[in-house]
C-alpha atoms as a PDB file:
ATOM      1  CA  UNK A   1     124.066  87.786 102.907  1.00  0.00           C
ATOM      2  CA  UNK A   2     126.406  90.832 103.958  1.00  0.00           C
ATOM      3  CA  UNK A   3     124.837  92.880 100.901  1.00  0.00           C
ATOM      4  CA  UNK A   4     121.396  92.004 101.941  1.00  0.00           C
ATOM      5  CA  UNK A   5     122.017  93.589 105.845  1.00  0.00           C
ATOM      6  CA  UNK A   6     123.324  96.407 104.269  1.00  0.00           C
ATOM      7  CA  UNK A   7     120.503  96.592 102.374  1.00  0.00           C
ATOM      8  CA  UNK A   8     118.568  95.883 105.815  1.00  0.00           C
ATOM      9  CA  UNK A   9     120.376  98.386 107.214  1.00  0.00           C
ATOM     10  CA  UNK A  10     119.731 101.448 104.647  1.00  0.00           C
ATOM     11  CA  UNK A  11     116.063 100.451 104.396  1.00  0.00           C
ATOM     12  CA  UNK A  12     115.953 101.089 108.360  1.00  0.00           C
ATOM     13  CA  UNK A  13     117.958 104.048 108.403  1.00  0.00           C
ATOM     14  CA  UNK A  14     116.547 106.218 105.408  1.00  0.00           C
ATOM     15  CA  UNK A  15     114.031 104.219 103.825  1.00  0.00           C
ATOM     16  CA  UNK A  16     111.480 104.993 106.115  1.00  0.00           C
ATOM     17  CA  UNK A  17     112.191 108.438 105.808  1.00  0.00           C
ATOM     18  CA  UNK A  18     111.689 109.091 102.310  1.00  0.00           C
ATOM     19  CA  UNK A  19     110.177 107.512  99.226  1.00  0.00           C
ATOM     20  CA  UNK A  20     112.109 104.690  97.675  1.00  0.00           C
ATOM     21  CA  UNK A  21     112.398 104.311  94.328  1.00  0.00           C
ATOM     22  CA  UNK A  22     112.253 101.327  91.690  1.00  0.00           C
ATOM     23  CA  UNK A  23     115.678 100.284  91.601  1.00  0.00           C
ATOM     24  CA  UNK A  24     114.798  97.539  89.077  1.00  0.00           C
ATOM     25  CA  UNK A  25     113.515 100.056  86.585  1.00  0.00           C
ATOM     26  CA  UNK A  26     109.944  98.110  86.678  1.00  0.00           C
ATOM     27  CA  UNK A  27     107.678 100.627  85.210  1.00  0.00           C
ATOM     28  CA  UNK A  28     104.621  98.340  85.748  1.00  0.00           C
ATOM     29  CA  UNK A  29     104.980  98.252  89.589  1.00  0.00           C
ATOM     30  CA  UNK A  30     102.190 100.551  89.223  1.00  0.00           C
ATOM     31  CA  UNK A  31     102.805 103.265  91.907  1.00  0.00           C
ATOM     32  CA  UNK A  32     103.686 100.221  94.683  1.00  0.00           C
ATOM     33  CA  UNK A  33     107.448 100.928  93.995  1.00  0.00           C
ATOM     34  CA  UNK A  34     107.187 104.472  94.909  1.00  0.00           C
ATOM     35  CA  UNK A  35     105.608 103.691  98.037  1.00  0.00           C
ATOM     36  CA  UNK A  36     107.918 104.184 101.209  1.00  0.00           C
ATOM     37  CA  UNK A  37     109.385 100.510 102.098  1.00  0.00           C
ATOM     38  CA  UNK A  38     107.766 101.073 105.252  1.00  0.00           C
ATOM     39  CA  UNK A  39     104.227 101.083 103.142  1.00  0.00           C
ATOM     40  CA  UNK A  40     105.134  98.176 100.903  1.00  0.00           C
ATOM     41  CA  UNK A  41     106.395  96.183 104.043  1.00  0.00           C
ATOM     42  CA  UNK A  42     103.092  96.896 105.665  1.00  0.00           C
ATOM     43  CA  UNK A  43     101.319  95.585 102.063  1.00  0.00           C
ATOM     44  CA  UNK A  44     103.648  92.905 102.359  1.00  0.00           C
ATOM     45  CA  UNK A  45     102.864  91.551 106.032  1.00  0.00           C
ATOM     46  CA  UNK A  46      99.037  92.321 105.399  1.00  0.00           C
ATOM     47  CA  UNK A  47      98.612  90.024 102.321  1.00  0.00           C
ATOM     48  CA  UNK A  48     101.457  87.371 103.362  1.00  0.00           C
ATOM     49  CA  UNK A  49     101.735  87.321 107.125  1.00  0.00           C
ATOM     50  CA  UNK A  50      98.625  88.347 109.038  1.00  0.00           C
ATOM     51  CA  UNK A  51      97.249  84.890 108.760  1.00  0.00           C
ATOM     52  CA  UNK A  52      99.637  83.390 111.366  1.00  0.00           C
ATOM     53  CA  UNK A  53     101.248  86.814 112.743  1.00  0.00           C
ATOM     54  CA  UNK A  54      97.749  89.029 113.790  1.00  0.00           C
ATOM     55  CA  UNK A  55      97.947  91.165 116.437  1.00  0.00           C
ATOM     56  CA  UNK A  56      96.324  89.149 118.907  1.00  0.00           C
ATOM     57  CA  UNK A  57      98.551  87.761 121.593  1.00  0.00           C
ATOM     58  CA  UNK A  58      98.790  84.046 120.552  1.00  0.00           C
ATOM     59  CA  UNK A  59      97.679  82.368 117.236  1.00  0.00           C
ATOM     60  CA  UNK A  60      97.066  78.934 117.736  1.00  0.00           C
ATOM     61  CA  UNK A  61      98.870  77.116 114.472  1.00  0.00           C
ATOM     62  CA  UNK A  62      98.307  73.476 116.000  1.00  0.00           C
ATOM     63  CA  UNK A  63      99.006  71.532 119.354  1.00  0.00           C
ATOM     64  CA  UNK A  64     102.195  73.676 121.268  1.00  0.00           C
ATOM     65  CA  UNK A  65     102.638  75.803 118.193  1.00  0.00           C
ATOM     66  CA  UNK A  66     102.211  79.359 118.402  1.00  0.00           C
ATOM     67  CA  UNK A  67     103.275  82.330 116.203  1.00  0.00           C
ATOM     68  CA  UNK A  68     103.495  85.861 117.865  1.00  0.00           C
ATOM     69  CA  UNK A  69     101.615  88.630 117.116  1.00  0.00           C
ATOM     70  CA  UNK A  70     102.996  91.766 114.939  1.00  0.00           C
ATOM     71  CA  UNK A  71     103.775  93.794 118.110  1.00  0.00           C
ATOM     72  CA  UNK A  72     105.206  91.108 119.959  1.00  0.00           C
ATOM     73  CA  UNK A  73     107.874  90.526 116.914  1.00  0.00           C
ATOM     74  CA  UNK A  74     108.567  94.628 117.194  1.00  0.00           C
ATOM     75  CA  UNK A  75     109.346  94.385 121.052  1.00  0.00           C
ATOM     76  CA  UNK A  76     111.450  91.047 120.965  1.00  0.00           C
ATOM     77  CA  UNK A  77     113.570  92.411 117.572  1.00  0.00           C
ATOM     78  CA  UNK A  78     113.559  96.211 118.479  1.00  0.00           C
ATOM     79  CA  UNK A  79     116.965  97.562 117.146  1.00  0.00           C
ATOM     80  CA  UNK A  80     117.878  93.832 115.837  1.00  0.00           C
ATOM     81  CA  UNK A  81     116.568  94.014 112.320  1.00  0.00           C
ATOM     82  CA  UNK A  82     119.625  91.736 111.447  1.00  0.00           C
ATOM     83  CA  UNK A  83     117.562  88.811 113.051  1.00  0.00           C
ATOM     84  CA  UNK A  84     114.512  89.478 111.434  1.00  0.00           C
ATOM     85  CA  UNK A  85     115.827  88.762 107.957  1.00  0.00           C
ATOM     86  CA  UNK A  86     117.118  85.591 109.302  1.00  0.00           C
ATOM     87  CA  UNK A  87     113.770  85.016 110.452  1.00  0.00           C
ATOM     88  CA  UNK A  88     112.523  85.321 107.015  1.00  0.00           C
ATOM     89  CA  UNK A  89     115.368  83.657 105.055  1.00  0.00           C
ATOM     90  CA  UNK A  90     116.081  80.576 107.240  1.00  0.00           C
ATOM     91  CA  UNK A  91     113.068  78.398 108.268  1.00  0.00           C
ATOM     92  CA  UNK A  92     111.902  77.810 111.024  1.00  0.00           C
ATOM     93  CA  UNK A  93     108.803  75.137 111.902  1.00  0.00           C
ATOM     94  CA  UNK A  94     106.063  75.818 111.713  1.00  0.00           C
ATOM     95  CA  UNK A  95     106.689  78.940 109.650  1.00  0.00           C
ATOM     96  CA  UNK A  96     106.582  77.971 106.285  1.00  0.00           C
ATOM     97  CA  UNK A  97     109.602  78.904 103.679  1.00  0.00           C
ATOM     98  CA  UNK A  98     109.957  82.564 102.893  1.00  0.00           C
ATOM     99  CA  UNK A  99     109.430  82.987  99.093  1.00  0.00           C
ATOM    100  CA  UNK A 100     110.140  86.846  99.784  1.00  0.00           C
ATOM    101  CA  UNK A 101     112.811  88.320  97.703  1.00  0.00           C
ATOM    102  CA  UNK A 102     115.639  90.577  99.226  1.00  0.00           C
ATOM    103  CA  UNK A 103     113.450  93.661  98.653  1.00  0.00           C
ATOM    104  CA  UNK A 104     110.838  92.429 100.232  1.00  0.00           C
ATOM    105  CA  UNK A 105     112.189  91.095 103.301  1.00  0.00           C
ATOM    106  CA  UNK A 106     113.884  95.048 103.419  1.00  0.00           C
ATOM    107  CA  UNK A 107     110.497  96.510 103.413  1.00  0.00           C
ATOM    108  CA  UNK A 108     108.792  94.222 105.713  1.00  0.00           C
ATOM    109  CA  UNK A 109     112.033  94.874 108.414  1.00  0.00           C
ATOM    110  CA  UNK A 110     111.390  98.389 107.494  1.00  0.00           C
ATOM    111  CA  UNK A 111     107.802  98.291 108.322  1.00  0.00           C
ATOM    112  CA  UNK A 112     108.241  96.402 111.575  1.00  0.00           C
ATOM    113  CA  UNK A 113     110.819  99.102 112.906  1.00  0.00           C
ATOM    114  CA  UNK A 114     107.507 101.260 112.845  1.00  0.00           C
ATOM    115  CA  UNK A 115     105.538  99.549 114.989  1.00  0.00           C
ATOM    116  CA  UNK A 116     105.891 100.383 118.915  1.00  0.00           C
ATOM    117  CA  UNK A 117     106.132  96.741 120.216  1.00  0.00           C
ATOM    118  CA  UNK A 118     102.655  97.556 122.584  1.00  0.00           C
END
């Protein structure tokens, strides 16, 4: 856990800055690994999380259940991106069980720190 908010940490701090490279040494990754993490986060959150997390102010998941939207989560966790990776690693109902790897989660944190929160 205390490697992966480092990790959380960096990918705040300089990943957005720059491009990232493939770590893993996964030539296949096609271009996607050379991507800023702030670009593969928003990849990420577009194929894995809009479906509950849109933009609109409330997504109705079922009776008293509600997810918030995208700018929402970057107002309520602005300068906390600590608690967003619990977010993703711990679950929470009705949010279903994270099958993100550590890299992931890092680029989606890293993509949410660019959104204004408005």
């Amino acid at each position: 856990m205390r490697k992966l908010l480092l990790s959380v940490w960096i990918a705040v701090a300089v990943g957005a800055a720059g491009v990232v490279p493939d770590t893993a040494g996964n030539s296949a990754a096609s271009g996607f690994s050379m991507l800023r993490a702030d670009d593969r986060g928003r990849v990420l959150v577009e194929s894995r999380c809009l479906g509950c997390h849109a933009d609109a102010d409330v997504v109705a998941l079922a009776p008293g259940a509600r997810a918030p939207g995208l700018a929402e989560i970057a107002e309520r966790y602005r300068n906390r991106p600590a608690e967003i990776v619990d977010i993703l690693l711990n679950r929470h109902p009705p949010m279903p069980r994270s099958l993100l790897r550590d890299d992931e989660i890092n680029d989606i944190v890293a993509y949410i720190g660019t959104l204004d929160g408005s």
